[in-house]
PDB file of N, CA and C in Angstrom:
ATOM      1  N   UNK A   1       4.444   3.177  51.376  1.00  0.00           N
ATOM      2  CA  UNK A   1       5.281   2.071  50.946  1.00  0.00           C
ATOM      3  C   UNK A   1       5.226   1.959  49.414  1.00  0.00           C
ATOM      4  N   UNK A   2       6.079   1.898  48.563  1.00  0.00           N
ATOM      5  CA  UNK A   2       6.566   2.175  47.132  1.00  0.00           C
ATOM      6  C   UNK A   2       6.445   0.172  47.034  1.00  0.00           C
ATOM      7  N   UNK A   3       5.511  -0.276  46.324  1.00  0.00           N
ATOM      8  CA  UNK A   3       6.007  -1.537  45.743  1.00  0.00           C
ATOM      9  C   UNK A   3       6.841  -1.528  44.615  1.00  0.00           C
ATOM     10  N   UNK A   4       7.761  -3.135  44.480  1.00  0.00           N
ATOM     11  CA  UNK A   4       8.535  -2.884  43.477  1.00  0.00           C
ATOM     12  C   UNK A   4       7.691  -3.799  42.321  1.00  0.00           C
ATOM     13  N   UNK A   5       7.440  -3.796  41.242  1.00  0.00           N
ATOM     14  CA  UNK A   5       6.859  -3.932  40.067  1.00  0.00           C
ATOM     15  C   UNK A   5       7.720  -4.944  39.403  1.00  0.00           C
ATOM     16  N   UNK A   6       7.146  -6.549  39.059  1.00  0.00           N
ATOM     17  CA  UNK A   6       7.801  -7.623  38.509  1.00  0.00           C
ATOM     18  C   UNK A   6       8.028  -6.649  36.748  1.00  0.00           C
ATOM     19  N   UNK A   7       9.237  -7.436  36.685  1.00  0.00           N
ATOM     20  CA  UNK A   7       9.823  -6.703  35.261  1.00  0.00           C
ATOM     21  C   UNK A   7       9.037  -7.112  34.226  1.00  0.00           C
ATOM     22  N   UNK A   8       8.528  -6.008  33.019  1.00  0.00           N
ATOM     23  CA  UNK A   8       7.547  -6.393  32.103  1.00  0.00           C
ATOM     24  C   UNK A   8       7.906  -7.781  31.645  1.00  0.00           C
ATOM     25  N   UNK A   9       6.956  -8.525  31.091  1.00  0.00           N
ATOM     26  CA  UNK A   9       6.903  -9.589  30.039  1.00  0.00           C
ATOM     27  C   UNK A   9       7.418  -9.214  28.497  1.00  0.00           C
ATOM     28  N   UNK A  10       8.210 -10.190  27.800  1.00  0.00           N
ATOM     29  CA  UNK A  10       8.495  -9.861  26.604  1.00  0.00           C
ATOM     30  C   UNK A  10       6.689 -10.345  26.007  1.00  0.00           C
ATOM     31  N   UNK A  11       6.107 -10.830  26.785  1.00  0.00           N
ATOM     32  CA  UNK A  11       4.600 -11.037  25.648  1.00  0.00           C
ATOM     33  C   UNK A  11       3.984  -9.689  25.737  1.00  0.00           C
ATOM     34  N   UNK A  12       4.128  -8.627  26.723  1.00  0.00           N
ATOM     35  CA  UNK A  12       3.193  -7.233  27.185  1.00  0.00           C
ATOM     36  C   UNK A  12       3.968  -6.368  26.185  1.00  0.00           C
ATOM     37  N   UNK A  13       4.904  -6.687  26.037  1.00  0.00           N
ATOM     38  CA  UNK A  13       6.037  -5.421  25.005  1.00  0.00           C
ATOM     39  C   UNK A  13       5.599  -6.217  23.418  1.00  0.00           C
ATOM     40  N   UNK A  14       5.177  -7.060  22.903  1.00  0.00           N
ATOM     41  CA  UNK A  14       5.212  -7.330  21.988  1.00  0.00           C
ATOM     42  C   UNK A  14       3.476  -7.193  21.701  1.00  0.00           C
ATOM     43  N   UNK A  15       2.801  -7.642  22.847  1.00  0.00           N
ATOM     44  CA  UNK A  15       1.204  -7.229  22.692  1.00  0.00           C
ATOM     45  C   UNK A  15       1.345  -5.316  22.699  1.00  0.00           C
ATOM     46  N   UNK A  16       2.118  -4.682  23.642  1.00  0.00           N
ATOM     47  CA  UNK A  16       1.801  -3.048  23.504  1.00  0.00           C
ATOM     48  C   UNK A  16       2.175  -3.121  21.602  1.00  0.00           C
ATOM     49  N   UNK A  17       3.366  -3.451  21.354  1.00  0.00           N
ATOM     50  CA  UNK A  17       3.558  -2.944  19.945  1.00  0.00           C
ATOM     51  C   UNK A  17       3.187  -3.779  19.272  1.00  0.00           C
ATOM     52  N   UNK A  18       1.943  -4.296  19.298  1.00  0.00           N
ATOM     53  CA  UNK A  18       1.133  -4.966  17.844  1.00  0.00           C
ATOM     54  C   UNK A  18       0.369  -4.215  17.473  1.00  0.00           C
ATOM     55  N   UNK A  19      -0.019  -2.788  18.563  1.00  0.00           N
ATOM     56  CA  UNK A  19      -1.146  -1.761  18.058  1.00  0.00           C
ATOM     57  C   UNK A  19      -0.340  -0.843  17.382  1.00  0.00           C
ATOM     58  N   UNK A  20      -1.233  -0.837  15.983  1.00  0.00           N
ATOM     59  CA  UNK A  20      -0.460   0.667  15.671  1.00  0.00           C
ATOM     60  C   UNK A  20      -0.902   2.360  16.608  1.00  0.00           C
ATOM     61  N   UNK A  21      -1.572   2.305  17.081  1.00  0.00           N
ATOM     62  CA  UNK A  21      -1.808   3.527  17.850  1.00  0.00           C
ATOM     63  C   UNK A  21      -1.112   3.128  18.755  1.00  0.00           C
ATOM     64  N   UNK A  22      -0.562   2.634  19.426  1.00  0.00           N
ATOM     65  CA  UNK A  22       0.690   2.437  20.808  1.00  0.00           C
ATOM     66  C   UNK A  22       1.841   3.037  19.527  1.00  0.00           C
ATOM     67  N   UNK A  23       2.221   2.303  18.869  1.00  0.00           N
ATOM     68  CA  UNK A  23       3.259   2.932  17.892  1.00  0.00           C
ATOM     69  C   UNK A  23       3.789   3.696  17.707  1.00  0.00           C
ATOM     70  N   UNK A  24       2.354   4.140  17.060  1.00  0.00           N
ATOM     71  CA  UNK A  24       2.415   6.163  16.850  1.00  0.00           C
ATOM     72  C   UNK A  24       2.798   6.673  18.368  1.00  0.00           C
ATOM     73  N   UNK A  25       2.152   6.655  19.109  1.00  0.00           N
ATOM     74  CA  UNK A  25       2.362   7.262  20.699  1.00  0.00           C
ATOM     75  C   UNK A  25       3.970   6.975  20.786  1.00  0.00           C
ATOM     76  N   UNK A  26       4.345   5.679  20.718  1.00  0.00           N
ATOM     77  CA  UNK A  26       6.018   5.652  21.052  1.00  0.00           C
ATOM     78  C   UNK A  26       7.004   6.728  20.124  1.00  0.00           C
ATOM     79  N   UNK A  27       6.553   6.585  19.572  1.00  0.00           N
ATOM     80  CA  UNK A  27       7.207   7.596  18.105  1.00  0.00           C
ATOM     81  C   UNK A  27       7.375   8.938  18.418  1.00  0.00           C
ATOM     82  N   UNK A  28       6.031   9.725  18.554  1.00  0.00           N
ATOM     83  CA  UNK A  28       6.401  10.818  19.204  1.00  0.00           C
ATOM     84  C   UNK A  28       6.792  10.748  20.445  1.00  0.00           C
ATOM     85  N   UNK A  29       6.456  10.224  21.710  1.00  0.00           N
ATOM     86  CA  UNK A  29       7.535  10.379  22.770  1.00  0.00           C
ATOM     87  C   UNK A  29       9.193  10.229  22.517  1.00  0.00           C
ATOM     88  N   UNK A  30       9.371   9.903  21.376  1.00  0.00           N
ATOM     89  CA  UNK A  30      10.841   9.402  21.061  1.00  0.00           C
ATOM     90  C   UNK A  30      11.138  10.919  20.997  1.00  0.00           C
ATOM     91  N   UNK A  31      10.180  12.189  20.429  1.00  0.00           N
ATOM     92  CA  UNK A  31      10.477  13.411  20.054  1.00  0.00           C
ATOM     93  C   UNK A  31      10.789  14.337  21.304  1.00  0.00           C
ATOM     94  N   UNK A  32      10.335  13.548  22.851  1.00  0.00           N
ATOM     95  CA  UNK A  32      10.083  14.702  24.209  1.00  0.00           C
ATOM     96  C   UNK A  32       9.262  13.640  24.976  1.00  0.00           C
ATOM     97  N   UNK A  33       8.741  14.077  26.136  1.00  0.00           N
ATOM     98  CA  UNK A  33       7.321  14.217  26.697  1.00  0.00           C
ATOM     99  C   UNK A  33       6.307  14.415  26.022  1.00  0.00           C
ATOM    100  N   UNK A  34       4.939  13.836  26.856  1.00  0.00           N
ATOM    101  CA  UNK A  34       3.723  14.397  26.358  1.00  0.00           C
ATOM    102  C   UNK A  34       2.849  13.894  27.528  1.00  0.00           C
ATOM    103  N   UNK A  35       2.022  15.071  27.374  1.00  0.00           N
ATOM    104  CA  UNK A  35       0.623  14.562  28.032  1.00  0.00           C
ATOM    105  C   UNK A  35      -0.053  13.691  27.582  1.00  0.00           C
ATOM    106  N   UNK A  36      -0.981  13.132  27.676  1.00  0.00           N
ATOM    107  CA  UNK A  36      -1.836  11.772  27.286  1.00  0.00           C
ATOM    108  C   UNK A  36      -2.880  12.861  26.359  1.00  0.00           C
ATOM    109  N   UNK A  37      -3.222  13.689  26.548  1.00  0.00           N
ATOM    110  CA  UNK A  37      -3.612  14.499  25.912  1.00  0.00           C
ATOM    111  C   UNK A  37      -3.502  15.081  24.940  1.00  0.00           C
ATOM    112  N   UNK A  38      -2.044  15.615  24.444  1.00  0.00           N
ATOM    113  CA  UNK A  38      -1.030  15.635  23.051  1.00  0.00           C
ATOM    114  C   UNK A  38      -1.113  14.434  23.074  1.00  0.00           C
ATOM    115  N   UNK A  39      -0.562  12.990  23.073  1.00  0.00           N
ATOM    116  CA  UNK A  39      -0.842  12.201  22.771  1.00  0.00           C
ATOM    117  C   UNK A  39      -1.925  11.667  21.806  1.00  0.00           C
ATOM    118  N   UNK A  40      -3.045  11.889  22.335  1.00  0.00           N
ATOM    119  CA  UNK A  40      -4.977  11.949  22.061  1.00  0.00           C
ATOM    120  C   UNK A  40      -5.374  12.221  20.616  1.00  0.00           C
ATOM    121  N   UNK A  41      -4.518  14.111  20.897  1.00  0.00           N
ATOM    122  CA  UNK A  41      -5.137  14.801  19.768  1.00  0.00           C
ATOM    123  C   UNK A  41      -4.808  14.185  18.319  1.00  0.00           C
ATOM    124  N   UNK A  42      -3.762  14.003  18.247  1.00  0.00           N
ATOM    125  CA  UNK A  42      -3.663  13.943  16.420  1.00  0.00           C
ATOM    126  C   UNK A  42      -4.610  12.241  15.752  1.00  0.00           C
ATOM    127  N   UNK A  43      -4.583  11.510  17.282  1.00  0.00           N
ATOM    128  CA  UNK A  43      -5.104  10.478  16.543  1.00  0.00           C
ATOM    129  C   UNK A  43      -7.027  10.719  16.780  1.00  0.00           C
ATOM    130  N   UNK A  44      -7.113  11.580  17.288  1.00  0.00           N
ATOM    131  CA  UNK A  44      -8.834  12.144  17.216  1.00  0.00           C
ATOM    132  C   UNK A  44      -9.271  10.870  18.059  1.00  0.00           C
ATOM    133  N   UNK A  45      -8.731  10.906  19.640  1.00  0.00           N
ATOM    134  CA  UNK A  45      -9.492  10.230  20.363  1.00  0.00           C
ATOM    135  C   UNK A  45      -9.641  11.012  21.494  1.00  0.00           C
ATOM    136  N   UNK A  46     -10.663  10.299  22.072  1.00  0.00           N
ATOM    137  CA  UNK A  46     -10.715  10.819  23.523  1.00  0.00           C
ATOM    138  C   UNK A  46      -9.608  10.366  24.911  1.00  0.00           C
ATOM    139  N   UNK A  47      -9.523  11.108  25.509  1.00  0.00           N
ATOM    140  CA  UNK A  47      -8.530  11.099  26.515  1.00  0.00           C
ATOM    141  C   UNK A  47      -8.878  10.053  27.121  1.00  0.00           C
ATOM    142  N   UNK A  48     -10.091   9.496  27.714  1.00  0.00           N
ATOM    143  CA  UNK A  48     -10.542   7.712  27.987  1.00  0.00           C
ATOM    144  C   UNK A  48      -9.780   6.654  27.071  1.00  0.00           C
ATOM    145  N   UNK A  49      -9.912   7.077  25.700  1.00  0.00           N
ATOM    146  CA  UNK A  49      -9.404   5.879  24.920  1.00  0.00           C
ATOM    147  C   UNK A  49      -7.772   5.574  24.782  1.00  0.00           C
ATOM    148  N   UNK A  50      -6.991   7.146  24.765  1.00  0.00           N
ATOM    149  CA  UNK A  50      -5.741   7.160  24.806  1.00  0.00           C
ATOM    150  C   UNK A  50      -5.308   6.558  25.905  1.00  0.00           C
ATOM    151  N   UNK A  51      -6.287   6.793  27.059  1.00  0.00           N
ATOM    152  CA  UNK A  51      -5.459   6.417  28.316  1.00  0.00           C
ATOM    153  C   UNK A  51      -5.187   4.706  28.788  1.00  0.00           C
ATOM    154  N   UNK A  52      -6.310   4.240  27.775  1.00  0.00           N
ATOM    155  CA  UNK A  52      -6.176   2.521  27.805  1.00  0.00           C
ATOM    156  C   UNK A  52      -4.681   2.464  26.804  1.00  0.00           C
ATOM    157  N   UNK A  53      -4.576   3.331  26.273  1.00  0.00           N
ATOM    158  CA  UNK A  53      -3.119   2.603  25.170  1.00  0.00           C
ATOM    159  C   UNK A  53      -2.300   2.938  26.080  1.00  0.00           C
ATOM    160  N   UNK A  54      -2.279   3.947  27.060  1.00  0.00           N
ATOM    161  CA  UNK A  54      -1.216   4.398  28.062  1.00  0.00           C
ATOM    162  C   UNK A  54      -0.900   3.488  28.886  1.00  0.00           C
ATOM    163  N   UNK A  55      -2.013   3.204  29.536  1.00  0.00           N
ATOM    164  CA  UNK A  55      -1.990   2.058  29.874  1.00  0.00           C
ATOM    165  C   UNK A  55      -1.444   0.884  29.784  1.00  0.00           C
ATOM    166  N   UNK A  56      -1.417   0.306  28.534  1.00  0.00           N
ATOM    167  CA  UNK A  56      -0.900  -0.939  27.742  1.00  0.00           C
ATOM    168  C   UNK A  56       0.316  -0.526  27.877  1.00  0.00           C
ATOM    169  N   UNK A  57       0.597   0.477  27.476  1.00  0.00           N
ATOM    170  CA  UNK A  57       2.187   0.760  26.774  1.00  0.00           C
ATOM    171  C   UNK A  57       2.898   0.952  28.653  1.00  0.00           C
ATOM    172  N   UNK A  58       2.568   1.436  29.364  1.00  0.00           N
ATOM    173  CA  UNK A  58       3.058   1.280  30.992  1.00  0.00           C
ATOM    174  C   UNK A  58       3.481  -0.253  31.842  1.00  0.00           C
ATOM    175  N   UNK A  59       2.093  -0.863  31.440  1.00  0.00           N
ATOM    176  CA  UNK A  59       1.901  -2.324  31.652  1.00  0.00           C
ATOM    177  C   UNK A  59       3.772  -3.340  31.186  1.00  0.00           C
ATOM    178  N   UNK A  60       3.597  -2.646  29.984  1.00  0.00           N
ATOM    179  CA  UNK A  60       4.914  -3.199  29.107  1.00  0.00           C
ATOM    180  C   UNK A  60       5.814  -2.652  29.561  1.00  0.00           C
ATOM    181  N   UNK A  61       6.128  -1.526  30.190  1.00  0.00           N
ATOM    182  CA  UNK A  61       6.975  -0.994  30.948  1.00  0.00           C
ATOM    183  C   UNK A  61       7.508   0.191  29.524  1.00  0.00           C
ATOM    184  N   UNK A  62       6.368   0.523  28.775  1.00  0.00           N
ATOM    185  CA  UNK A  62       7.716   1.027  27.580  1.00  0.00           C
ATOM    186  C   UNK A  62       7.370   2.704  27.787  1.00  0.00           C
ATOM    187  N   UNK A  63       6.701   2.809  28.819  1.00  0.00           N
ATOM    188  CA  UNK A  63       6.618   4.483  29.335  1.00  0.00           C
ATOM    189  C   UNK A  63       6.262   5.038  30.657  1.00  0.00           C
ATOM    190  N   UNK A  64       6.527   5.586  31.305  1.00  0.00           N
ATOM    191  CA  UNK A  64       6.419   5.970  32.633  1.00  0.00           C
ATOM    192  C   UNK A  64       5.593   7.474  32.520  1.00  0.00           C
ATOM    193  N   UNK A  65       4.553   7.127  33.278  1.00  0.00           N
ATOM    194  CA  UNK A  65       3.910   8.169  33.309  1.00  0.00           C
ATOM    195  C   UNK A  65       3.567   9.011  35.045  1.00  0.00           C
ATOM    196  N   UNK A  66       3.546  10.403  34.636  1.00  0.00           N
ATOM    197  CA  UNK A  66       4.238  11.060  35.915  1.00  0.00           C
ATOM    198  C   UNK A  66       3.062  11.899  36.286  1.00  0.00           C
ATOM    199  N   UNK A  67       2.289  12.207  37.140  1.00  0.00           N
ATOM    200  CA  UNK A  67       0.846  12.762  37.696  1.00  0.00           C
ATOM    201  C   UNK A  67       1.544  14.249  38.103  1.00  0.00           C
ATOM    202  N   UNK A  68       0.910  15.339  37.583  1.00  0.00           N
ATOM    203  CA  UNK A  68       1.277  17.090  38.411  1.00  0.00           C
ATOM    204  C   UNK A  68       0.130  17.433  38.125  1.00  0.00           C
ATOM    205  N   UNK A  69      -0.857  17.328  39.125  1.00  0.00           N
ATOM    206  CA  UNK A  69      -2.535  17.493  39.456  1.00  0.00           C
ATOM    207  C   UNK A  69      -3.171  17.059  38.479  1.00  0.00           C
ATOM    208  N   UNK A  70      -3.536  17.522  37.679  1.00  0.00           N
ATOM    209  CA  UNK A  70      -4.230  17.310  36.337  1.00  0.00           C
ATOM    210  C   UNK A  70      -4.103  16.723  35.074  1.00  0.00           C
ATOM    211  N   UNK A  71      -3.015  16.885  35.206  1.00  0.00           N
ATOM    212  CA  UNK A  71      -1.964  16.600  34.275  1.00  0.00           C
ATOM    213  C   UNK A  71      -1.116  15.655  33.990  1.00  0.00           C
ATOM    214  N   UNK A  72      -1.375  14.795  33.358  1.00  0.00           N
ATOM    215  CA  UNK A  72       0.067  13.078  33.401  1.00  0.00           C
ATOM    216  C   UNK A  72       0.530  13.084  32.028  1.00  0.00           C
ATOM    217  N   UNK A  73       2.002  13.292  32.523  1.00  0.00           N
ATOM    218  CA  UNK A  73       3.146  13.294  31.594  1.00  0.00           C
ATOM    219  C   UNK A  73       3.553  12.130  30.896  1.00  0.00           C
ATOM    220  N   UNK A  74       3.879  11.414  30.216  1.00  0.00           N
ATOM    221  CA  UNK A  74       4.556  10.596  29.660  1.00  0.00           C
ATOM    222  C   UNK A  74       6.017  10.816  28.999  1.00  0.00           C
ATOM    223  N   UNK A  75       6.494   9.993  29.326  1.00  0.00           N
ATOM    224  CA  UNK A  75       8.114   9.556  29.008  1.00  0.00           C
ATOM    225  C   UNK A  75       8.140   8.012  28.317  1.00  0.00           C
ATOM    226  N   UNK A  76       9.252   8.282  27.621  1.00  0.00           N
ATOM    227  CA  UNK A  76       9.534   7.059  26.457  1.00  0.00           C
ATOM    228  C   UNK A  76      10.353   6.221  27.537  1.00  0.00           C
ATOM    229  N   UNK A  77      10.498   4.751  27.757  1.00  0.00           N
ATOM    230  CA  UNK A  77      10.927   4.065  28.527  1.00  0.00           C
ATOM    231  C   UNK A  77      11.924   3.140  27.558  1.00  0.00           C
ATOM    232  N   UNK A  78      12.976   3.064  26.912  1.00  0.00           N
ATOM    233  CA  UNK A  78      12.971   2.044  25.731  1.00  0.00           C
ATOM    234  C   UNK A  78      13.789   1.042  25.977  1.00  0.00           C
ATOM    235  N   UNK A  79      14.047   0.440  27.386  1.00  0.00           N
ATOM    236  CA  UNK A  79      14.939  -0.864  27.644  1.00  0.00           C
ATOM    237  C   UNK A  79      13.758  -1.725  27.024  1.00  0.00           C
ATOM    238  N   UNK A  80      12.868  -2.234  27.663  1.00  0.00           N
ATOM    239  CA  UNK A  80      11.944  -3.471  26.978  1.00  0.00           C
ATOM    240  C   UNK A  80      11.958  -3.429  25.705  1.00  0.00           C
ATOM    241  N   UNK A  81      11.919  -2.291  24.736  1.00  0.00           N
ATOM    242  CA  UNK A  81      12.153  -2.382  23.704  1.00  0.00           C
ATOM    243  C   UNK A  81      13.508  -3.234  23.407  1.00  0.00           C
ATOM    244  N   UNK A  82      14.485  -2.847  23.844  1.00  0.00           N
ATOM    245  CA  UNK A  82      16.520  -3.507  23.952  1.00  0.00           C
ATOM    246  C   UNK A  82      16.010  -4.787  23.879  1.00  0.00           C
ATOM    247  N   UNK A  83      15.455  -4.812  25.229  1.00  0.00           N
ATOM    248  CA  UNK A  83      15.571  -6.561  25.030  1.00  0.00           C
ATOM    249  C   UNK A  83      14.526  -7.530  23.921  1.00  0.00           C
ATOM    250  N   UNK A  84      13.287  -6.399  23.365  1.00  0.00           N
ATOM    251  CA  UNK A  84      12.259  -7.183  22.276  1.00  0.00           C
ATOM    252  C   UNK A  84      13.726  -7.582  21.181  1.00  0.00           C
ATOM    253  N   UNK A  85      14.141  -6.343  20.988  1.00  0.00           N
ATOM    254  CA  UNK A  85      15.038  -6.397  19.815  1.00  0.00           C
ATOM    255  C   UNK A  85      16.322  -7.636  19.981  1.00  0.00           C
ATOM    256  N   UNK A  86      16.678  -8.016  21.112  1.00  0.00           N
ATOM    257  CA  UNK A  86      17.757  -9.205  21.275  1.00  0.00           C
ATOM    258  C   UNK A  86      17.151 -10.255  20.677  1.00  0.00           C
ATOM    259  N   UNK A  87      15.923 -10.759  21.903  1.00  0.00           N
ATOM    260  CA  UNK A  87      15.065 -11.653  21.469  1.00  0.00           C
ATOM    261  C   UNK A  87      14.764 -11.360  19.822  1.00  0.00           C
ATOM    262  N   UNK A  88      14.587 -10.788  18.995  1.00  0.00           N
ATOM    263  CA  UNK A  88      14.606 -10.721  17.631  1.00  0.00           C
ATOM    264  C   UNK A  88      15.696 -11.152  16.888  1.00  0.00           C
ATOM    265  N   UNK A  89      16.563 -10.955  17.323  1.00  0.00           N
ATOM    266  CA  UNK A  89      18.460 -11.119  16.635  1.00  0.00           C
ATOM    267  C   UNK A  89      18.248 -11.910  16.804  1.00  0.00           C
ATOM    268  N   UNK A  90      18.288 -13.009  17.473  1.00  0.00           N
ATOM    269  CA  UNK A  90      18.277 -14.359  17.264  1.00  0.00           C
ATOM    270  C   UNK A  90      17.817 -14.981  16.366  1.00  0.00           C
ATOM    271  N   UNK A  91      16.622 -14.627  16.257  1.00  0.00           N
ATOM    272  CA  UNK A  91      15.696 -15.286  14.762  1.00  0.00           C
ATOM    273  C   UNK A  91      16.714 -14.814  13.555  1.00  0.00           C
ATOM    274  N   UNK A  92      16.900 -13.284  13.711  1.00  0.00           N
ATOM    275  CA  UNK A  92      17.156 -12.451  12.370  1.00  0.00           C
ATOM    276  C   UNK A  92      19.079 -13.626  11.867  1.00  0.00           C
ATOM    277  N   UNK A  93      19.656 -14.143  12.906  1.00  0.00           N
ATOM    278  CA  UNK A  93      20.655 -14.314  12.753  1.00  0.00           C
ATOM    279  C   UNK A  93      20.198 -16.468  12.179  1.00  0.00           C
ATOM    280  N   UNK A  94      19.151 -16.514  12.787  1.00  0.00           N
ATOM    281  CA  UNK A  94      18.832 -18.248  12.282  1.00  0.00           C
ATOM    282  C   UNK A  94      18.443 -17.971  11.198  1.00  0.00           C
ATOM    283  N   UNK A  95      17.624 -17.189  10.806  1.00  0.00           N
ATOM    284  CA  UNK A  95      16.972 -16.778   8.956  1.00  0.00           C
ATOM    285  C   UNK A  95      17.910 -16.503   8.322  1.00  0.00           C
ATOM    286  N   UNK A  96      18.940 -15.615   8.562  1.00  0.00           N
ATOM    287  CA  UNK A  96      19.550 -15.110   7.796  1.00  0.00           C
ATOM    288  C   UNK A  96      21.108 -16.520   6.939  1.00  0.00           C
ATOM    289  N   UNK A  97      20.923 -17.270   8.427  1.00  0.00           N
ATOM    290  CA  UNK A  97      22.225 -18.810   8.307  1.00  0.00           C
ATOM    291  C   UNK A  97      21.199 -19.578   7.356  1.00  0.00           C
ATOM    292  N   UNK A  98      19.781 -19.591   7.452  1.00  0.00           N
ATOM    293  CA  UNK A  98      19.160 -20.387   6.750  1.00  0.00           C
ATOM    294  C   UNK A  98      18.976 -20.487   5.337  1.00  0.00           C
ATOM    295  N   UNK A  99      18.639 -19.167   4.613  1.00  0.00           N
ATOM    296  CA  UNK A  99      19.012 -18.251   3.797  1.00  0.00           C
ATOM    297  C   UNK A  99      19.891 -18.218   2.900  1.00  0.00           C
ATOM    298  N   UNK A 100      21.202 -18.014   3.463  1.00  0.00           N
ATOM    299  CA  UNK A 100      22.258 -18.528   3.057  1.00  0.00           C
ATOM    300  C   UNK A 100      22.559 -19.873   2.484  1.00  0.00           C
ATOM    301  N   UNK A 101      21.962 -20.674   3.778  1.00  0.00           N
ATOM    302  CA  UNK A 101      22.529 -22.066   3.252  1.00  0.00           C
ATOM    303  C   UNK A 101      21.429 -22.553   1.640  1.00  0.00           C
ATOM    304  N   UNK A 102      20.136 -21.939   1.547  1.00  0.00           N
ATOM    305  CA  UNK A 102      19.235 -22.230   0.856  1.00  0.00           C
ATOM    306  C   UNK A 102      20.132 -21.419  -0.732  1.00  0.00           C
ATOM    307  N   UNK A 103      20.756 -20.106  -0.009  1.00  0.00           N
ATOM    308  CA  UNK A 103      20.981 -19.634  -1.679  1.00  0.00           C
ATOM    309  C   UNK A 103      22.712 -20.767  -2.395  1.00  0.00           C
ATOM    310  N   UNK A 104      23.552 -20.865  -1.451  1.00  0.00           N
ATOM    311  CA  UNK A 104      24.487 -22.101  -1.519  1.00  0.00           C
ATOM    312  C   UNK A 104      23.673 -22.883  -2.179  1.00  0.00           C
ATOM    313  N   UNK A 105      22.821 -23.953  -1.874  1.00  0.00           N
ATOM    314  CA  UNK A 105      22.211 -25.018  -2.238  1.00  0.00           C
ATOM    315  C   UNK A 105      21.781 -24.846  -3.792  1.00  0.00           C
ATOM    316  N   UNK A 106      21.217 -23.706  -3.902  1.00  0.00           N
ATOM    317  CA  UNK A 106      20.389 -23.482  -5.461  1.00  0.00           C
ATOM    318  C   UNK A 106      21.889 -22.864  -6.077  1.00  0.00           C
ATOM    319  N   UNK A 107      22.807 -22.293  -6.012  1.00  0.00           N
ATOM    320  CA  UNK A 107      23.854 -22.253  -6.671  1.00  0.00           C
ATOM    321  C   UNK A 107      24.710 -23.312  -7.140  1.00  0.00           C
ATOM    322  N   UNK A 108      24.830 -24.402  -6.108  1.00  0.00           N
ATOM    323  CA  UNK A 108      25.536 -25.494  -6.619  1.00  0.00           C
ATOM    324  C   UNK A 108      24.568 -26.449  -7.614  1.00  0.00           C
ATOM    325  N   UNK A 109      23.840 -26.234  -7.052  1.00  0.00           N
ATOM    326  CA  UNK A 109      22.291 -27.156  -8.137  1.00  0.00           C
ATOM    327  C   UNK A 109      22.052 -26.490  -9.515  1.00  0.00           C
ATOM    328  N   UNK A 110      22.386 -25.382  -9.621  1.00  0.00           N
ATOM    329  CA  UNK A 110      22.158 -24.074 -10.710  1.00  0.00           C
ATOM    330  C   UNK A 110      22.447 -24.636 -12.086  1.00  0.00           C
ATOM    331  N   UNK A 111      22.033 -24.336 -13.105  1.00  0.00           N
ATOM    332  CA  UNK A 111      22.482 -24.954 -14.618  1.00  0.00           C
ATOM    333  C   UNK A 111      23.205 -24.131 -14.511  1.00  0.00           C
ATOM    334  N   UNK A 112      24.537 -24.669 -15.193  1.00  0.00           N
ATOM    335  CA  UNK A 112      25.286 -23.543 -15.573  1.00  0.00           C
ATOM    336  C   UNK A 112      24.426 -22.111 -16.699  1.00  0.00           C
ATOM    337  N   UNK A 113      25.090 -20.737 -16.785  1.00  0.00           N
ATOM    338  CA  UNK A 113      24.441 -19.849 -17.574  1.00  0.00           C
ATOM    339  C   UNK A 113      25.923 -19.746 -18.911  1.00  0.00           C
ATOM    340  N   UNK A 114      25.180 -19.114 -19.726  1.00  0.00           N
ATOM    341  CA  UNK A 114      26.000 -19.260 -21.041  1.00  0.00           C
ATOM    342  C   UNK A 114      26.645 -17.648 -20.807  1.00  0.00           C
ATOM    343  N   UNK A 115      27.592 -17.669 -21.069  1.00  0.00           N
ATOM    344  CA  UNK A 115      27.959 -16.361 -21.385  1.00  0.00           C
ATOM    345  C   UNK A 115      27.508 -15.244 -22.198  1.00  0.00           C
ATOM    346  N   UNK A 116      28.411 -14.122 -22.504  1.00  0.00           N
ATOM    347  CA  UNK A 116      27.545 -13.739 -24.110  1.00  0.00           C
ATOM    348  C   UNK A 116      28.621 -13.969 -25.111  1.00  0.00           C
ATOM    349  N   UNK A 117      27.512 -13.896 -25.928  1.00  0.00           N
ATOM    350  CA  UNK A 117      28.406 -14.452 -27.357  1.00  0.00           C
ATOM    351  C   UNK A 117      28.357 -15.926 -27.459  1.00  0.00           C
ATOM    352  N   UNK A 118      28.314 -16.639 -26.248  1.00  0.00           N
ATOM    353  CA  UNK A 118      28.264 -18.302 -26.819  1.00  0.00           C
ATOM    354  C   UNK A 118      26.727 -18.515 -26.831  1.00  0.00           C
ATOM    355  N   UNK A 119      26.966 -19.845 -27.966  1.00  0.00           N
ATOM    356  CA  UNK A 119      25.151 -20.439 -28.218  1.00  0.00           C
ATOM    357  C   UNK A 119      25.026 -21.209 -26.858  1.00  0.00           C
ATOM    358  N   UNK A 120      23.863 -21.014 -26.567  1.00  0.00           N
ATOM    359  CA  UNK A 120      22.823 -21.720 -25.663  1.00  0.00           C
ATOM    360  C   UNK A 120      22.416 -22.710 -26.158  1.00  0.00           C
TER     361      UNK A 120
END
């Protein structure tokens, strides 16, 4: 019997990518597959330690990892990412109205500037 798996949390996708070693790992899967193992090597850990970030980063749903005996594959998963990034637009689009209205405000408030050639 296959259970079906409640859809990640936007807090598990935002806790996987607060580590920079989950990061790096997403980055290169963006390049292919990898074993947890390629994974491991460049950051000089052990295959125990990688496999807790695998972990994390699965949990979040942001990689699917695939068992052939010995061997577990990883794949880049990047919808949870889609939706971190919506949930972000929102802010990016209230900062950005806010922003605005703040640089308006100091423009109309602004001393006037002198041209050149006239005295100040």
């Amino acid at each position: 019997m296959v259970e079906s798996l409640p859809p990640p949390s936007l807090d598990a996708v935002f806790r996987a990518l607060a580590d920079p070693t989950r990061r790096d790992m997403l980055q290169r899967l963006a390049g292919g597959d990898r074993t947890i193992g390629e994974l491991a090597a460049p950051l000089r850990m052990s295959f125990a330690g990688a496999s807790k970030h695998v972990q994390a980063l699965e949990r979040a749903g942001l990689l699917r990892r695939t068992v052939n005996g010995r061997s577990h594959v990883c794949s880049l998963n990047p919808a949870p990412m889609a939706e971190a990034m919506q949930w972000l637009r929102f802010y990016e689009h209230f900062w950005s109205g806010r922003l605005d209205a703040l640089e308006a405000a100091l423009a109309a408030h602004a001393p006037p500037t002198a041209s050149p050639g006239e005295p100040t």
